[in-house]
C-alpha atoms as a PDB file:
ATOM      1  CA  UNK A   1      94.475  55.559  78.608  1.00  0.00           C
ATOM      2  CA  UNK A   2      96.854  52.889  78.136  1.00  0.00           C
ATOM      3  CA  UNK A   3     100.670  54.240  78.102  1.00  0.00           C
ATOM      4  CA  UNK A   4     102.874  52.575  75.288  1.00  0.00           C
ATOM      5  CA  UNK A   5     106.261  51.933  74.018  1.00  0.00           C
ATOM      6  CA  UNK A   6     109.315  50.174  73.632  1.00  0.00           C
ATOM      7  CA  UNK A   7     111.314  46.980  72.628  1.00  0.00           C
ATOM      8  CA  UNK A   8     111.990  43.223  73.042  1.00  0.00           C
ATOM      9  CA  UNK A   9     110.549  39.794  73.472  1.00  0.00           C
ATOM     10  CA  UNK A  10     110.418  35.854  72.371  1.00  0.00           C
ATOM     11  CA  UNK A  11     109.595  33.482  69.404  1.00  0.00           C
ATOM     12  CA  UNK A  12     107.823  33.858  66.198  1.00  0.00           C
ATOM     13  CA  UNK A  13     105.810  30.979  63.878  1.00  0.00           C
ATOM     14  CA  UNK A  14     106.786  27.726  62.320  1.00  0.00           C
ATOM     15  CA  UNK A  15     105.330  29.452  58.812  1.00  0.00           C
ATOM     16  CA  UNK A  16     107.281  32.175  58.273  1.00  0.00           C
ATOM     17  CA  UNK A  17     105.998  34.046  55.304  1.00  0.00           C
ATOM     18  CA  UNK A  18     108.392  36.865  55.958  1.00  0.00           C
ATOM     19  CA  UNK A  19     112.175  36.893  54.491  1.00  0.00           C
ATOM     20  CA  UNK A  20     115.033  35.692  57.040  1.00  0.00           C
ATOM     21  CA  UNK A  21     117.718  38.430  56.769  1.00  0.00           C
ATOM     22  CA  UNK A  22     121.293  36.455  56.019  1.00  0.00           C
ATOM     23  CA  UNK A  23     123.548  38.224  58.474  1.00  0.00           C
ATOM     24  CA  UNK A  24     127.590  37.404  57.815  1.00  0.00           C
ATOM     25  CA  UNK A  25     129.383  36.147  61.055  1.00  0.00           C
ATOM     26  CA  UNK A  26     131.158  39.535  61.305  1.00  0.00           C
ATOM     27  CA  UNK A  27     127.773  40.751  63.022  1.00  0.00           C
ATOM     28  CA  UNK A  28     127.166  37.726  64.950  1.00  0.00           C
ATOM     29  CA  UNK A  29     130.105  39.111  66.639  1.00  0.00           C
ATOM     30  CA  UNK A  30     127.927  42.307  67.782  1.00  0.00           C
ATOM     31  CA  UNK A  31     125.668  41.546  70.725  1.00  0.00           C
ATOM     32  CA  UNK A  32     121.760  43.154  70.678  1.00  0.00           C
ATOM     33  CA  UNK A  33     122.905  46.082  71.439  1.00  0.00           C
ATOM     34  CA  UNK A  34     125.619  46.889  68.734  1.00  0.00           C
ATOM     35  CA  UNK A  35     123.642  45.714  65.942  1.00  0.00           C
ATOM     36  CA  UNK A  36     120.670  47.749  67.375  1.00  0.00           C
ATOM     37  CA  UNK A  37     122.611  51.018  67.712  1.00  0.00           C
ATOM     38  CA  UNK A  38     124.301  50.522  64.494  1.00  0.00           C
ATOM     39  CA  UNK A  39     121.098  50.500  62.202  1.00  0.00           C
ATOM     40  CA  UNK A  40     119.398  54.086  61.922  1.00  0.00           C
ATOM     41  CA  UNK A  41     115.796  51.811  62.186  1.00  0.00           C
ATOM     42  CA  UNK A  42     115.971  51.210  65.783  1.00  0.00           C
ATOM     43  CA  UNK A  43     117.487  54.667  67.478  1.00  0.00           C
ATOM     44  CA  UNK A  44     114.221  55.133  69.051  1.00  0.00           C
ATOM     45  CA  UNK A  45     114.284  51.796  70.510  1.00  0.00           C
ATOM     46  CA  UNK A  46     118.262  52.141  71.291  1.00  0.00           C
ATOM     47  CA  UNK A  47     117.018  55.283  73.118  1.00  0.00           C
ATOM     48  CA  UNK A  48     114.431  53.754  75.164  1.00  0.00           C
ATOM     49  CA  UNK A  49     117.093  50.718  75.767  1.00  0.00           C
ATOM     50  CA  UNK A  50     119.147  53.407  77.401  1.00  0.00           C
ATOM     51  CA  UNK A  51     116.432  55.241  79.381  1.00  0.00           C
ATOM     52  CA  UNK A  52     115.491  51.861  80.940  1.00  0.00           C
ATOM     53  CA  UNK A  53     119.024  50.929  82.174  1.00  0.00           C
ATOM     54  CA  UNK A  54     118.744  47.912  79.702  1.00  0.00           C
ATOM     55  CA  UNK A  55     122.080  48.223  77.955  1.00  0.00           C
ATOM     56  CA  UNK A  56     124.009  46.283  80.119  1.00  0.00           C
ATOM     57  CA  UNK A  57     121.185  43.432  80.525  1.00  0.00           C
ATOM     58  CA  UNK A  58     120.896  43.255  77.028  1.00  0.00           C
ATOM     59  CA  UNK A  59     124.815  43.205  76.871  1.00  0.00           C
ATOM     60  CA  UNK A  60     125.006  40.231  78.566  1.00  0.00           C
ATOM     61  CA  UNK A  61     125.732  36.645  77.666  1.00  0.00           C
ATOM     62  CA  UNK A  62     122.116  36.196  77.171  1.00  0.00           C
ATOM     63  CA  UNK A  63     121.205  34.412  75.339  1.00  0.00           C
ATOM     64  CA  UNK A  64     117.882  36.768  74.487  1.00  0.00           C
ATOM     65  CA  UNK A  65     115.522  36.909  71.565  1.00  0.00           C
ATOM     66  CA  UNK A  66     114.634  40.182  70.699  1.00  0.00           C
ATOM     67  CA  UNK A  67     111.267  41.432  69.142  1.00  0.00           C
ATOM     68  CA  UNK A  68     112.296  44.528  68.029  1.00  0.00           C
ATOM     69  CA  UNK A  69     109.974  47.542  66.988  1.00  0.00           C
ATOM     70  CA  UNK A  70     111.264  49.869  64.429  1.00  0.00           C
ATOM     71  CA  UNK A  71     111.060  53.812  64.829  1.00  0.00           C
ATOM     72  CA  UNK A  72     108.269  53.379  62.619  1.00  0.00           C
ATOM     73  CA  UNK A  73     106.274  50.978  64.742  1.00  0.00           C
ATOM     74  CA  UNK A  74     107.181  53.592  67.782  1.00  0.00           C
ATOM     75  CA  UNK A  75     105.478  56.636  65.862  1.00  0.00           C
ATOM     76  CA  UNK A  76     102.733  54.621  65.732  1.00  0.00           C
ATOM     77  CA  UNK A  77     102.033  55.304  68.968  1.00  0.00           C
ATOM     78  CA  UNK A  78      99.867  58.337  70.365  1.00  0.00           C
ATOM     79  CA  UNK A  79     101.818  61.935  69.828  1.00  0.00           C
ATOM     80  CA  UNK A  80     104.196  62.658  73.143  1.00  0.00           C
ATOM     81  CA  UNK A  81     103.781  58.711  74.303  1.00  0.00           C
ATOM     82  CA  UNK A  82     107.616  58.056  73.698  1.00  0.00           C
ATOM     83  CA  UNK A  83     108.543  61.191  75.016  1.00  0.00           C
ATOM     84  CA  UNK A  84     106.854  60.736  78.234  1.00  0.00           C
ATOM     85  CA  UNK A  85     107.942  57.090  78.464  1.00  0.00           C
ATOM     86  CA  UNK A  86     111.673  58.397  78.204  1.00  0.00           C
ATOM     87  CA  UNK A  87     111.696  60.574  81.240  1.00  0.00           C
ATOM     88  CA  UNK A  88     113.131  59.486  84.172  1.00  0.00           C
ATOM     89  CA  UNK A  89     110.044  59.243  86.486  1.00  0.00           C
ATOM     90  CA  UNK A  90     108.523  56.811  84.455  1.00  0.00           C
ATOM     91  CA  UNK A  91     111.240  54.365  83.960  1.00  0.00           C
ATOM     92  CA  UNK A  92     109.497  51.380  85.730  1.00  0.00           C
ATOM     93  CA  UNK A  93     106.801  51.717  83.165  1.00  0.00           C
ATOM     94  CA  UNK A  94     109.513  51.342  80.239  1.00  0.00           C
ATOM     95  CA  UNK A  95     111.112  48.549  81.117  1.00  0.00           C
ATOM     96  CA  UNK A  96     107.685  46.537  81.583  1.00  0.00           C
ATOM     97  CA  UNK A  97     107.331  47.850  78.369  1.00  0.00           C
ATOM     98  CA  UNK A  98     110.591  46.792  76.723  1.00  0.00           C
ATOM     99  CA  UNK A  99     110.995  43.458  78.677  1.00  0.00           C
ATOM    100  CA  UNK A 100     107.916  42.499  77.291  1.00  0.00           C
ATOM    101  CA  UNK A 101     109.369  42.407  73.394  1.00  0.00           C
ATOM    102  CA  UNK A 102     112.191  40.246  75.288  1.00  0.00           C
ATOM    103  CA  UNK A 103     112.230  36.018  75.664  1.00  0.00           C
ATOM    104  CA  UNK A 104     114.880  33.972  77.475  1.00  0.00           C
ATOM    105  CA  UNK A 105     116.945  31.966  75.084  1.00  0.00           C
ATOM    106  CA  UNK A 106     117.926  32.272  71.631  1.00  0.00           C
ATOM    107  CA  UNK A 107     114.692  31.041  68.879  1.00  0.00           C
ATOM    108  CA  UNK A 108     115.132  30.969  65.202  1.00  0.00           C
ATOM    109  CA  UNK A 109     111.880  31.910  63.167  1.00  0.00           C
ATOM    110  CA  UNK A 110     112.157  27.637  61.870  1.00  0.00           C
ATOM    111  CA  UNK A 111     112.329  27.041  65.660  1.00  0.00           C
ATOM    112  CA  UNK A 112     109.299  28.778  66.838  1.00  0.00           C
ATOM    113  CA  UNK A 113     105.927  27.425  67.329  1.00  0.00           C
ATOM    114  CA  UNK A 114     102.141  29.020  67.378  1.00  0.00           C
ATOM    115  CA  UNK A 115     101.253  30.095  71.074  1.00  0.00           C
ATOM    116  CA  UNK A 116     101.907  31.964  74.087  1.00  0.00           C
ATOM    117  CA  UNK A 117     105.492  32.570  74.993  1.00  0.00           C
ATOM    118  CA  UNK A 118     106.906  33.987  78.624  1.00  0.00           C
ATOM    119  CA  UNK A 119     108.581  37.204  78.505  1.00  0.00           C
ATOM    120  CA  UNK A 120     111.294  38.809  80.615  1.00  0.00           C
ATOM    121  CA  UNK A 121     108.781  41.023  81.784  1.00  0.00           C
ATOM    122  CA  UNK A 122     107.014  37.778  83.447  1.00  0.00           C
ATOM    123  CA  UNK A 123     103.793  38.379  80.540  1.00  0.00           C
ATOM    124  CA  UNK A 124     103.003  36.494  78.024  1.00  0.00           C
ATOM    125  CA  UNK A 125     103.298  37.151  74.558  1.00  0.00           C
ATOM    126  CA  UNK A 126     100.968  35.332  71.974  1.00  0.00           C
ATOM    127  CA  UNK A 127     102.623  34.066  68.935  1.00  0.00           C
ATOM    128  CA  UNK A 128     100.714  33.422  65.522  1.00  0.00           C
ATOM    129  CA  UNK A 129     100.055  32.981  61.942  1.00  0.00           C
ATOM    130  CA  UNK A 130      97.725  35.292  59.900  1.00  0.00           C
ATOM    131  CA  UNK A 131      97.118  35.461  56.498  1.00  0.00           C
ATOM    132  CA  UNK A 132     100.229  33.749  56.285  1.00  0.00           C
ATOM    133  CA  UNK A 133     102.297  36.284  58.187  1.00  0.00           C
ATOM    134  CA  UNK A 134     103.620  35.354  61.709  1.00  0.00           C
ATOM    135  CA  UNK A 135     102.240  37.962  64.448  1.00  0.00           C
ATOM    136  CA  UNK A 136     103.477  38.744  68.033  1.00  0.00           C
ATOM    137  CA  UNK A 137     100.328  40.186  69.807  1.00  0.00           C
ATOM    138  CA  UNK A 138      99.048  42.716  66.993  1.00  0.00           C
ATOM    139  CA  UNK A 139     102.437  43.624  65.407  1.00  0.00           C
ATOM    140  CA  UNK A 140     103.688  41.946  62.424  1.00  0.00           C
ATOM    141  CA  UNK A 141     107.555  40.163  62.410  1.00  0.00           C
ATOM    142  CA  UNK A 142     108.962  41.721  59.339  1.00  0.00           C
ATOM    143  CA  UNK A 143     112.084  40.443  59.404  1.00  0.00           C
ATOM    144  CA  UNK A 144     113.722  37.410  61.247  1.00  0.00           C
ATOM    145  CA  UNK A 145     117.130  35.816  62.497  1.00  0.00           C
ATOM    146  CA  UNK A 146     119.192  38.391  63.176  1.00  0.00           C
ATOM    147  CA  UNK A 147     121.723  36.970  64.672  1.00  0.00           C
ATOM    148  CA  UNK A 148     123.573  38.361  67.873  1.00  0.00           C
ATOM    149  CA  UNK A 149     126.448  36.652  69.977  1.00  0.00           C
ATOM    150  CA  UNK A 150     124.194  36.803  72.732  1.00  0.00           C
ATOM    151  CA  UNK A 151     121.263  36.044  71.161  1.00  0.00           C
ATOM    152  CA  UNK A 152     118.540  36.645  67.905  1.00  0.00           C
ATOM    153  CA  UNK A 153     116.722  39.814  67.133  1.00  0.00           C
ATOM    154  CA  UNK A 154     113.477  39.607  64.943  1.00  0.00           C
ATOM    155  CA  UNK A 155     112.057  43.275  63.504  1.00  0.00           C
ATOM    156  CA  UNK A 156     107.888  44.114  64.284  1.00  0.00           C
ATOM    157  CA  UNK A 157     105.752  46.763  62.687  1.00  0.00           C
ATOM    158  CA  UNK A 158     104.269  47.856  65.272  1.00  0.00           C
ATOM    159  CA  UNK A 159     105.216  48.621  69.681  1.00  0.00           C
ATOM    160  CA  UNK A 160     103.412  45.521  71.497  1.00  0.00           C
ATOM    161  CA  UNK A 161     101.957  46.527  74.761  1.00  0.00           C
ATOM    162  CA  UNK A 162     101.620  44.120  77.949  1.00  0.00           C
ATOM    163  CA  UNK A 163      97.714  44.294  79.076  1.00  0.00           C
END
């Protein structure tokens, strides 16, 4: 039974088929963090962020890019999953888990390219096009370029899990 959850990671495709959001400056003034706990869509994640001791990592001066799953892509996941991910004993688990939807550096959807990508968590995330929408593992980037001053966030459908 494979245990799921949380947040972050690297690149997406050169074909972007999805919408880049146009964030004003005012929130490139936010790092990851802020803009995460300020939109209702990622409190789940925010809470796992916290759980993991990733706030002040993902604080920092970065620069990160951020695959971020949506409460929605974290109810996905089997009933009590995130629950059980959340408690302290199983912290190590949620930060492979959340380091995984994390890259090193800062990459614009017109800046990524088709293939595997490293991830904080030292795995490897695969990045593609299908059907003309650009996929990280099996979730779906529904919205790109959110920009951070420590980095780039880009939203996924669904919690991507390192094997």
């Amino acid at each position: 039974m494979k245990t799921i959850a949380c947040t972050i990671a690297l690149s997406i495709a050169a074909i972007f088929a999805v919408t880049a959001d146009d964030h004003s400056d005012k929130k490139a003034k936010k790092d990851i963090v802020a803009i995460a706990a300020g939109d209702k869509n990622f409190s789940t994640l925010v809470a796992a962020v916290k759980a993991a001791g990733l706030v002040e990592t993902l604080q920092s001066k970065g620069p990160f890019t951020v695959f971020a799953p949506t409460n929605a892509a974290f109810a996905k996941l089997p009933e009590g999953t995130v629950e059980t991910l959340l408690k302290p004993e199983n912290k190590a688990k949620l930060v492979k888990i959340l380091t995984y939807h994390v890259v090193a550096g800062k990459v614009m959807a017109a800046d990524v390219k088709p293939g595997k990508v490293a991830t904080v968590a030292k795995e490897k995330l695969t990045i593609s096009v299908k059907d003309g929408k650009v996929m990280v593992d099996k979730a779906t980037v529904t919205k790109t370029d959110i920009k951070a001053s420590n980095g780039v966030i880009h939203v996924i459908d669904t919690v991507v899990i390192p094997e």
